[in-house]
C-alpha atoms as a PDB file:
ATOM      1  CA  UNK A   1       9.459   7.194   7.646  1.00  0.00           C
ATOM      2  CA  UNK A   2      11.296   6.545   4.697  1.00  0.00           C
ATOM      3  CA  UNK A   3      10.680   6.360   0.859  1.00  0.00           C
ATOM      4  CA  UNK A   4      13.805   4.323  -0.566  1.00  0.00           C
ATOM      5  CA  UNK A   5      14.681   3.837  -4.500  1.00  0.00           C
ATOM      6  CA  UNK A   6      17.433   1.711  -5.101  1.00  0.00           C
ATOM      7  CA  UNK A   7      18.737  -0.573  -7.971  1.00  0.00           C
ATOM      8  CA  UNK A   8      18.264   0.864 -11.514  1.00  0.00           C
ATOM      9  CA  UNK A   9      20.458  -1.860 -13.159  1.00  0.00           C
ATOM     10  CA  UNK A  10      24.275  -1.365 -14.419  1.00  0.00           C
ATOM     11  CA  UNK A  11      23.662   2.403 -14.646  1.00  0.00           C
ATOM     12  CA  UNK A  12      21.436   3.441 -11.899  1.00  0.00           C
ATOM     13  CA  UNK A  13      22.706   5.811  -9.308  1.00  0.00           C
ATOM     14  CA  UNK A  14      21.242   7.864  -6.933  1.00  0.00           C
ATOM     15  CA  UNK A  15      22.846  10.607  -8.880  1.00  0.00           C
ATOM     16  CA  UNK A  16      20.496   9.909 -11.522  1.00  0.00           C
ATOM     17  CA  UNK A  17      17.251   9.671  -9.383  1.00  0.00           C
ATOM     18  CA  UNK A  18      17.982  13.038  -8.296  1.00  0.00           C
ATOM     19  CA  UNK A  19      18.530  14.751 -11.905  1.00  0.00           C
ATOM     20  CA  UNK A  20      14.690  12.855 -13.170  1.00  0.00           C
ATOM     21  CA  UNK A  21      12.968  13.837  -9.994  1.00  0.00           C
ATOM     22  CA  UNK A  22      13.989  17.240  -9.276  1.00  0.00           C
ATOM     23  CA  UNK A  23      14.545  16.527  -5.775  1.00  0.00           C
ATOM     24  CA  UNK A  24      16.802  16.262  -3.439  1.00  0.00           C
ATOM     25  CA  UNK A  25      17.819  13.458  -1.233  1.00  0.00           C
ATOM     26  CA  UNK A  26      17.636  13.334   2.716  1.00  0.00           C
ATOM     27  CA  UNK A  27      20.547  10.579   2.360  1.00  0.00           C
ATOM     28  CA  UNK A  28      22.577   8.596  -0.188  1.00  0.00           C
ATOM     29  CA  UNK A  29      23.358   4.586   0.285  1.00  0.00           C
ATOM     30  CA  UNK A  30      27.199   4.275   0.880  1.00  0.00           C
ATOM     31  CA  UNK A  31      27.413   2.245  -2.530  1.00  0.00           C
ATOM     32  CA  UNK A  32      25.813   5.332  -4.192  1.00  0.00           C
ATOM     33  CA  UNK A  33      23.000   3.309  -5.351  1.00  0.00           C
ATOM     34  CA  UNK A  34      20.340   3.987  -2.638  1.00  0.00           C
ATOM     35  CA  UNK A  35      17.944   7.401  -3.074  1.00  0.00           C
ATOM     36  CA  UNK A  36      16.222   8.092   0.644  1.00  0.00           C
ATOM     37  CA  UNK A  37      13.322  10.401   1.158  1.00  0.00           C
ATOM     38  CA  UNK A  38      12.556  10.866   4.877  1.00  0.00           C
ATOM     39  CA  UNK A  39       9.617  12.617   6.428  1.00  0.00           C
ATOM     40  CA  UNK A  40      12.164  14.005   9.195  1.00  0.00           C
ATOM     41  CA  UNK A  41      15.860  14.547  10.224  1.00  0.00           C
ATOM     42  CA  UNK A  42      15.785  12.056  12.799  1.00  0.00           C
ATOM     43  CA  UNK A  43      13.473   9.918  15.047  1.00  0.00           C
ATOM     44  CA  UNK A  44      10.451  11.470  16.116  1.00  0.00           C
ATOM     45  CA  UNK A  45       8.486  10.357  18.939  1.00  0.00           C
ATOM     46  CA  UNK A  46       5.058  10.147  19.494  1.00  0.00           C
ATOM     47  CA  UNK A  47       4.336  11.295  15.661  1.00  0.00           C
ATOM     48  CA  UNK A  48       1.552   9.281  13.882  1.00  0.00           C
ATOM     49  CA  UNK A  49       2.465   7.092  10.628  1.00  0.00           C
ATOM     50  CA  UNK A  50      -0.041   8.880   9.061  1.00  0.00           C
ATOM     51  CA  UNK A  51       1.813  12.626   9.693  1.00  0.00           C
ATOM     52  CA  UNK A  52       4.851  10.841   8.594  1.00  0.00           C
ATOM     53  CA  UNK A  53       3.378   9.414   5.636  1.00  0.00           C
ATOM     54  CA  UNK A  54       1.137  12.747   4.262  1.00  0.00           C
ATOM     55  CA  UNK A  55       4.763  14.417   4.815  1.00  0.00           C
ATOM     56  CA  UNK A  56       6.362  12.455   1.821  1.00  0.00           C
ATOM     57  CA  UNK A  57       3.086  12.207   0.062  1.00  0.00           C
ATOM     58  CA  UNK A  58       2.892  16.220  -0.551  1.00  0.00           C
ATOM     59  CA  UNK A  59       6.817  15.821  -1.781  1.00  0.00           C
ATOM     60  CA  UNK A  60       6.398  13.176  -3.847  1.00  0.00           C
ATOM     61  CA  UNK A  61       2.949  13.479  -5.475  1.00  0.00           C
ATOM     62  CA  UNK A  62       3.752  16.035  -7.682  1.00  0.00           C
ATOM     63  CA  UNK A  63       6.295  13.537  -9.537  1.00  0.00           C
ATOM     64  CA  UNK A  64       4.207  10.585  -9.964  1.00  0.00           C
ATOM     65  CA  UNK A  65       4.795   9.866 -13.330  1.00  0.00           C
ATOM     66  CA  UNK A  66       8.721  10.530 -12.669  1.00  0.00           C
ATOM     67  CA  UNK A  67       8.379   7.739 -10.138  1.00  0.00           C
ATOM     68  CA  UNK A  68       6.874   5.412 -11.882  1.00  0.00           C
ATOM     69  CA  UNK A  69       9.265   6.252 -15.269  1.00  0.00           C
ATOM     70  CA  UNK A  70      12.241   5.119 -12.878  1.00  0.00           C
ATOM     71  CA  UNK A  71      10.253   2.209 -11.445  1.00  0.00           C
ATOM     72  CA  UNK A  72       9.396   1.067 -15.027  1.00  0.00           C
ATOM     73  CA  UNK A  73      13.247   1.074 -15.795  1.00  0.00           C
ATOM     74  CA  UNK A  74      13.774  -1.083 -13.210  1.00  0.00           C
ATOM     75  CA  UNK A  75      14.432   0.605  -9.850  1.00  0.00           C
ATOM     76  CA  UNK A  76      12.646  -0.474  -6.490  1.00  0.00           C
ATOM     77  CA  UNK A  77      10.724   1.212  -4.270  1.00  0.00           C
ATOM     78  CA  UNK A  78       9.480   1.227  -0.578  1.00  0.00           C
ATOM     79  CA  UNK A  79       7.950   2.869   2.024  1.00  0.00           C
ATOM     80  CA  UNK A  80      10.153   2.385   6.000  1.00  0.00           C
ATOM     81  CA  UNK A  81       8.798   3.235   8.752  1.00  0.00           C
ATOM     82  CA  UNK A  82       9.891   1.571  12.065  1.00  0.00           C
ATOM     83  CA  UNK A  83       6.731   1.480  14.731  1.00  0.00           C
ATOM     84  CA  UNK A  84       7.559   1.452  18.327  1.00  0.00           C
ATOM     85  CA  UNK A  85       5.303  -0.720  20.373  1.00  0.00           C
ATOM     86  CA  UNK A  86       5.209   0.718  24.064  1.00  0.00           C
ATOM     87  CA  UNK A  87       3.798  -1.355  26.910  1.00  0.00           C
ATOM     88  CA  UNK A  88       0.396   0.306  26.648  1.00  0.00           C
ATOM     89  CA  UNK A  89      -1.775  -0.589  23.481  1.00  0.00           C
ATOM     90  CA  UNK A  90      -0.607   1.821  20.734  1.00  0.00           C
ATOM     91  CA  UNK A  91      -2.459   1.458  17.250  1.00  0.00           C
ATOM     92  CA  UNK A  92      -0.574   3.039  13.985  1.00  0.00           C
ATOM     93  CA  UNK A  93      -3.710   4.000  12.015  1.00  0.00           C
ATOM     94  CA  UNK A  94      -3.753   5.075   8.571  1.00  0.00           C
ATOM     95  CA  UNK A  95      -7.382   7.033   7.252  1.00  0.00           C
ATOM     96  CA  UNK A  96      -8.774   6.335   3.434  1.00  0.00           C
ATOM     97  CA  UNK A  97      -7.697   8.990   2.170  1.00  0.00           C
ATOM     98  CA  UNK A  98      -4.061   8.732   3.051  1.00  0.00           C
ATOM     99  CA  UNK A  99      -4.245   5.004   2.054  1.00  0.00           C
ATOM    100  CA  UNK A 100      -5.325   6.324  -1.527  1.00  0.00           C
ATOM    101  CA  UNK A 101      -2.582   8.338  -1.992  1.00  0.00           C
ATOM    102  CA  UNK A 102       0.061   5.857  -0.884  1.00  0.00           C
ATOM    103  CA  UNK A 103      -1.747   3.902  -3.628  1.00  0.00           C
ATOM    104  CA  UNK A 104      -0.808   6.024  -6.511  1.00  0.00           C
ATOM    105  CA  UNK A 105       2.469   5.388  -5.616  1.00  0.00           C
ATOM    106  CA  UNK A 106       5.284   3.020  -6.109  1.00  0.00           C
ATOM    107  CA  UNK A 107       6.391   1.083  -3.264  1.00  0.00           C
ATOM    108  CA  UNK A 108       5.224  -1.418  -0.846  1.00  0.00           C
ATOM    109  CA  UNK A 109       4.543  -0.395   2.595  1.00  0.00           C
ATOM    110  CA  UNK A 110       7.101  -1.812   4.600  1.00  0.00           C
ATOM    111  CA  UNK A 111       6.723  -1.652   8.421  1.00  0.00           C
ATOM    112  CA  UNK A 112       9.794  -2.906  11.221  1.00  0.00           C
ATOM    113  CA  UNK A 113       7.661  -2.820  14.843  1.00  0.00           C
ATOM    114  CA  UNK A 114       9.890  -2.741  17.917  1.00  0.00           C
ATOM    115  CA  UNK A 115       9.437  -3.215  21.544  1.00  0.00           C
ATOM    116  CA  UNK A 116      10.548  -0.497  23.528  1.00  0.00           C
ATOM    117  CA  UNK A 117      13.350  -2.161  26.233  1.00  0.00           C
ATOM    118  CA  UNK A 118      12.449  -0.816  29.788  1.00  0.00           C
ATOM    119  CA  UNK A 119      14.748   0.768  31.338  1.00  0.00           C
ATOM    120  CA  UNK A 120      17.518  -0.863  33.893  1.00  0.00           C
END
Protein backbone atom coordinates (compact mmCIF):
# COMPACT_ATOMS: atom_id res chain seq x y z
CA UNK A 1 0.00 0.00 0.00
CA UNK A 2 0.91 3.23 -1.12
CA UNK A 3 -0.08 6.93 -0.45
CA UNK A 4 1.32 8.93 -3.61
CA UNK A 5 1.42 12.97 -3.96
CA UNK A 6 2.54 14.11 -7.11
CA UNK A 7 2.14 17.28 -9.34
CA UNK A 8 2.16 20.61 -7.42
CA UNK A 9 2.40 22.73 -10.65
CA UNK A 10 5.75 24.52 -12.05
CA UNK A 11 7.22 24.43 -8.52
CA UNK A 12 6.17 21.32 -6.84
CA UNK A 13 8.75 18.82 -5.84
CA UNK A 14 8.84 16.13 -3.66
CA UNK A 15 11.46 18.14 -1.92
CA UNK A 16 8.86 20.43 -0.94
CA UNK A 17 6.21 17.84 0.26
CA UNK A 18 8.73 16.68 2.58
CA UNK A 19 9.75 20.22 4.22
CA UNK A 20 5.39 21.00 4.78
CA UNK A 21 4.77 17.54 6.09
CA UNK A 22 7.51 16.79 8.34
CA UNK A 23 7.94 13.46 6.99
CA UNK A 24 9.92 11.52 5.29
CA UNK A 25 9.50 9.66 2.10
CA UNK A 26 9.66 5.74 1.58
CA UNK A 27 10.61 6.70 -2.22
CA UNK A 28 11.01 9.64 -4.61
CA UNK A 29 9.58 9.53 -8.47
CA UNK A 30 12.70 9.54 -10.80
CA UNK A 31 11.47 13.06 -12.18
CA UNK A 32 11.60 14.27 -8.53
CA UNK A 33 8.05 15.11 -8.62
CA UNK A 34 6.44 11.99 -7.02
CA UNK A 35 6.20 11.85 -2.84
CA UNK A 36 5.48 7.88 -1.84
CA UNK A 37 4.32 6.80 1.55
CA UNK A 38 4.29 2.98 1.85
CA UNK A 39 2.90 0.90 4.66
CA UNK A 40 6.05 -1.52 4.14
CA UNK A 41 9.55 -2.01 2.54
CA UNK A 42 8.41 -4.41 0.14
CA UNK A 43 5.55 -6.85 -0.75
CA UNK A 44 3.94 -8.46 1.99
CA UNK A 45 1.97 -11.48 1.70
CA UNK A 46 -0.97 -12.53 3.23
CA UNK A 47 -1.34 -8.93 5.08
CA UNK A 48 -4.93 -7.48 5.06
CA UNK A 49 -5.64 -4.00 3.16
CA UNK A 50 -6.95 -2.94 6.18
CA UNK A 51 -3.33 -3.50 8.29
CA UNK A 52 -1.84 -1.85 5.35
CA UNK A 53 -4.13 0.93 5.30
CA UNK A 54 -4.37 1.75 9.46
CA UNK A 55 -0.38 1.65 8.91
CA UNK A 56 -0.37 4.97 6.81
CA UNK A 57 -3.43 6.22 8.54
CA UNK A 58 -1.51 6.56 12.10
CA UNK A 59 1.46 8.39 9.89
CA UNK A 60 -0.51 10.52 8.14
CA UNK A 61 -3.40 11.59 10.40
CA UNK A 62 -1.58 13.73 12.43
CA UNK A 63 -0.95 16.10 9.24
CA UNK A 64 -4.32 16.38 7.89
CA UNK A 65 -4.54 19.83 7.42
CA UNK A 66 -0.82 19.73 5.85
CA UNK A 67 -2.35 17.35 3.34
CA UNK A 68 -5.02 18.98 2.39
CA UNK A 69 -2.90 22.63 2.30
CA UNK A 70 -0.77 20.79 -0.52
CA UNK A 71 -3.85 19.25 -2.13
CA UNK A 72 -5.53 22.72 -2.18
CA UNK A 73 -2.36 24.06 -4.07
CA UNK A 74 -2.81 21.72 -6.51
CA UNK A 75 -1.03 18.41 -5.86
CA UNK A 76 -2.78 14.88 -6.28
CA UNK A 77 -3.28 12.30 -4.15
CA UNK A 78 -3.96 8.47 -3.97
CA UNK A 79 -4.12 5.57 -2.13
CA UNK A 80 -2.14 2.01 -4.21
CA UNK A 81 -2.56 -0.96 -3.14
CA UNK A 82 -2.20 -3.96 -5.55
CA UNK A 83 -4.65 -7.07 -4.33
CA UNK A 84 -3.62 -10.49 -5.25
CA UNK A 85 -6.47 -12.72 -6.18
CA UNK A 86 -5.42 -16.46 -5.40
CA UNK A 87 -7.44 -19.36 -6.79
CA UNK A 88 -9.44 -19.72 -3.58
CA UNK A 89 -12.05 -16.87 -2.80
CA UNK A 90 -10.05 -14.12 -1.01
CA UNK A 91 -12.14 -10.95 0.10
CA UNK A 92 -10.03 -7.53 0.88
CA UNK A 93 -12.35 -6.12 3.58
CA UNK A 94 -12.15 -2.79 4.96
CA UNK A 95 -14.28 -2.16 8.67
CA UNK A 96 -16.20 1.44 9.30
CA UNK A 97 -14.00 2.69 11.15
CA UNK A 98 -10.99 2.39 8.93
CA UNK A 99 -13.23 3.57 6.01
CA UNK A 100 -13.79 6.86 8.15
CA UNK A 101 -10.45 7.61 8.48
CA UNK A 102 -9.44 7.07 4.87
CA UNK A 103 -12.27 9.62 4.52
CA UNK A 104 -10.63 12.48 6.20
CA UNK A 105 -8.13 12.13 3.84
CA UNK A 106 -7.07 13.18 0.44
CA UNK A 107 -6.90 10.66 -2.14
CA UNK A 108 -8.98 8.24 -3.96
CA UNK A 109 -8.67 4.69 -3.19
CA UNK A 110 -7.08 3.18 -5.98
CA UNK A 111 -6.94 -0.66 -6.15
CA UNK A 112 -4.75 -2.88 -9.17
CA UNK A 113 -6.14 -6.78 -8.46
CA UNK A 114 -3.93 -9.48 -9.95
CA UNK A 115 -4.21 -13.10 -10.59
CA UNK A 116 -1.63 -15.05 -9.13
CA UNK A 117 0.10 -17.19 -12.35
CA UNK A 118 0.40 -20.92 -11.21
CA UNK A 119 3.33 -22.19 -11.27
CA UNK A 120 5.04 -24.20 -14.42
Amino acid sequence: MTFRLFGGGENGSADDVTAHLGLRPSHVSRDGLGWLLCSASGAEDGVELAVQLRRLLDILEPVTGRLWELVGSGYEANWLCYLGSHATEHAAELDRDTMRRLLGLPGDLWLDVYDEEPSA
